[in-house]
PDB file of N, CA and C in Angstrom:
ATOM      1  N   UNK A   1       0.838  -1.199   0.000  1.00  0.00           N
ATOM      2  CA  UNK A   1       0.000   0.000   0.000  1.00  0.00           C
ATOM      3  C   UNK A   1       0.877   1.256   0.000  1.00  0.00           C
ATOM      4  N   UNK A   2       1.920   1.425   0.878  1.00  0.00           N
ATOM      5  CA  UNK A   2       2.738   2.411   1.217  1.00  0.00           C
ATOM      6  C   UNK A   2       3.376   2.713  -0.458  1.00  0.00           C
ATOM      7  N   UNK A   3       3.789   1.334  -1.255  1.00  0.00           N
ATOM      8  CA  UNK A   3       4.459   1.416  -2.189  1.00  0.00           C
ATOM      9  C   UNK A   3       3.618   2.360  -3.483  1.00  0.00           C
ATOM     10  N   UNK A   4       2.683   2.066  -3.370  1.00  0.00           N
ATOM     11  CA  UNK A   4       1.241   2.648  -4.314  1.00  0.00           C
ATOM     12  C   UNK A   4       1.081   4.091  -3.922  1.00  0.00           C
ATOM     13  N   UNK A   5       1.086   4.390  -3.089  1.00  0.00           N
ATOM     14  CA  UNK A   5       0.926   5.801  -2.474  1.00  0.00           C
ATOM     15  C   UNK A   5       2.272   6.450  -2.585  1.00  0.00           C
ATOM     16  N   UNK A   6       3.318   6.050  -2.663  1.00  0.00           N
ATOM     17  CA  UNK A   6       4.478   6.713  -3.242  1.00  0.00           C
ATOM     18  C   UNK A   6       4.569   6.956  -4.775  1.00  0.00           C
ATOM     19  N   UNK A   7       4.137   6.472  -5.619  1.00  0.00           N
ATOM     20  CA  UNK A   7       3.876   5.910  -6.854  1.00  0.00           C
ATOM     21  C   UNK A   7       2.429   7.288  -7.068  1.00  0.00           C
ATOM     22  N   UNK A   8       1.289   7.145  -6.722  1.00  0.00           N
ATOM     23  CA  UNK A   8       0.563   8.027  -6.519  1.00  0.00           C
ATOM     24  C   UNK A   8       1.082   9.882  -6.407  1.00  0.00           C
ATOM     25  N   UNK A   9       1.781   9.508  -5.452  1.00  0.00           N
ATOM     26  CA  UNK A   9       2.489  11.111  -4.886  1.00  0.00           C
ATOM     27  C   UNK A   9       3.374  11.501  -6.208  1.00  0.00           C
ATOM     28  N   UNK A  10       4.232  10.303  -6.483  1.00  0.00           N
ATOM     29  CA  UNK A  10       4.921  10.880  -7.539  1.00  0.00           C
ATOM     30  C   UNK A  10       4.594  11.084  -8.873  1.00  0.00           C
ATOM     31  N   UNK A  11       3.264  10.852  -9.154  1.00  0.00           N
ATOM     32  CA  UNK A  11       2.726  11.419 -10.668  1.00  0.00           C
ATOM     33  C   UNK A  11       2.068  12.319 -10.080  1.00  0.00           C
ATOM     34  N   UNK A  12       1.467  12.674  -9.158  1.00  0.00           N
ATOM     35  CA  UNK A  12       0.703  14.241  -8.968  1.00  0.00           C
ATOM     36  C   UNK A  12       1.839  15.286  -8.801  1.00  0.00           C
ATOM     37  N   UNK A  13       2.676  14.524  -8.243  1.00  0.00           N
ATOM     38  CA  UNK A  13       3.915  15.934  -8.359  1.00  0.00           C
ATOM     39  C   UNK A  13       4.430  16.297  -9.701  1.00  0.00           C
ATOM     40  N   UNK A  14       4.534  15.509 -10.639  1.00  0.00           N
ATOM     41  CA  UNK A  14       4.894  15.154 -12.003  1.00  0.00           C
ATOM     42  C   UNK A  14       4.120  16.231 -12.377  1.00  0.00           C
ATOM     43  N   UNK A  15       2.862  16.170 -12.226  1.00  0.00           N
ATOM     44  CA  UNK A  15       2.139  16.753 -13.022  1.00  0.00           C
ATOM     45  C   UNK A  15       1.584  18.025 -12.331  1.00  0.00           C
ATOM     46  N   UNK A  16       1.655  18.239 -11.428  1.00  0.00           N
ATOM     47  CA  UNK A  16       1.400  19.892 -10.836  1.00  0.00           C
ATOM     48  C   UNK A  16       3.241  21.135 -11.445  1.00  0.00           C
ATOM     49  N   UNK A  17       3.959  20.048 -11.485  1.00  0.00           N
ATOM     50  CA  UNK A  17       5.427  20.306 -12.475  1.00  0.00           C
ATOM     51  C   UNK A  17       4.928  20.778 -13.607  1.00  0.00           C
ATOM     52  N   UNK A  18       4.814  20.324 -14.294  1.00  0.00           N
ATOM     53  CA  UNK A  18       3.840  20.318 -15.665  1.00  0.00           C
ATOM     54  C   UNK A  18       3.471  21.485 -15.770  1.00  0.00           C
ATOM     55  N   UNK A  19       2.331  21.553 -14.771  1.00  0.00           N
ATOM     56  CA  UNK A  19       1.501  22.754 -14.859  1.00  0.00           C
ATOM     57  C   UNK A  19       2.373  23.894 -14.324  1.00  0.00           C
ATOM     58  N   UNK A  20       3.048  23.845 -13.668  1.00  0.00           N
ATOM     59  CA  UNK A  20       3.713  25.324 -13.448  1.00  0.00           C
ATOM     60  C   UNK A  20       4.614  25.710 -14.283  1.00  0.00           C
ATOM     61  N   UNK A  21       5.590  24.430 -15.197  1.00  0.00           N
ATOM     62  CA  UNK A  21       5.864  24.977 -16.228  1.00  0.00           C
ATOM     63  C   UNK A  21       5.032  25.769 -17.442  1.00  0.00           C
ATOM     64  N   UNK A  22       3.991  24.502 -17.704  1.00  0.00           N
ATOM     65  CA  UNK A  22       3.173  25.145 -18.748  1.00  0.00           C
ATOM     66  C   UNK A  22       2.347  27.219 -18.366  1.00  0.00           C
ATOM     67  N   UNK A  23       2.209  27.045 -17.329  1.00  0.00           N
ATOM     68  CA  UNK A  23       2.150  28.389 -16.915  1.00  0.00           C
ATOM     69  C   UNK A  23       2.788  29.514 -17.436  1.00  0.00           C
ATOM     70  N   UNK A  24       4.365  28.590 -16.767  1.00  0.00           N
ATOM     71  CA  UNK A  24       5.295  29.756 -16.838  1.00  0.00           C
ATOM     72  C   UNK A  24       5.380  30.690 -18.315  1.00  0.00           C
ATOM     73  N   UNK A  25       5.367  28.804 -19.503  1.00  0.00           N
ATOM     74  CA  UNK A  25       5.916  29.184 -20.400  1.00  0.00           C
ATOM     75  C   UNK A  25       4.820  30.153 -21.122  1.00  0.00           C
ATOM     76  N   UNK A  26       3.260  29.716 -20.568  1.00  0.00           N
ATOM     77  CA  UNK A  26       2.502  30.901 -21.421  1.00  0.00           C
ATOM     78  C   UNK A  26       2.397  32.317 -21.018  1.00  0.00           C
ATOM     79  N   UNK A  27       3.518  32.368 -19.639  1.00  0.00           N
ATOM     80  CA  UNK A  27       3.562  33.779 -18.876  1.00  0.00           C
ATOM     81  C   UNK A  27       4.375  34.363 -20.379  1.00  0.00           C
ATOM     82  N   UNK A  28       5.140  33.852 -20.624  1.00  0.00           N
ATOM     83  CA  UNK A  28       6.619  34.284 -21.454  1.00  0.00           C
ATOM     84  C   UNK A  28       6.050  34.158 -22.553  1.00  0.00           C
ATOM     85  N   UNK A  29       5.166  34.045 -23.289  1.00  0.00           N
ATOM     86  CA  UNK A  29       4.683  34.059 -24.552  1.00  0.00           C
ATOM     87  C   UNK A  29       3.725  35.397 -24.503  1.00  0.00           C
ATOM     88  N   UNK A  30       3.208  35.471 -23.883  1.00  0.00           N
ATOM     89  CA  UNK A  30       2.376  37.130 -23.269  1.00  0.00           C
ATOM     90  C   UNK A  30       2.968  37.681 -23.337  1.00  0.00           C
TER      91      UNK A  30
END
């Protein structure tokens, strides 16, 4: 279970990454 929930944590972090890049990069295209 512990192993799944690490696994879990690490694609939502993946992907809140993502999104703050994708942010950034449409800050810098503005």
């Amino acid at each position: 279970m512990g192993f799944a929930l690490q696994i879990n944590f690490a694609l939502w972090l993946m992907i809140a990454c993502a999104a703050l890049e994708a942010s950034r990069l449409v800050e810098c295209l503005n």
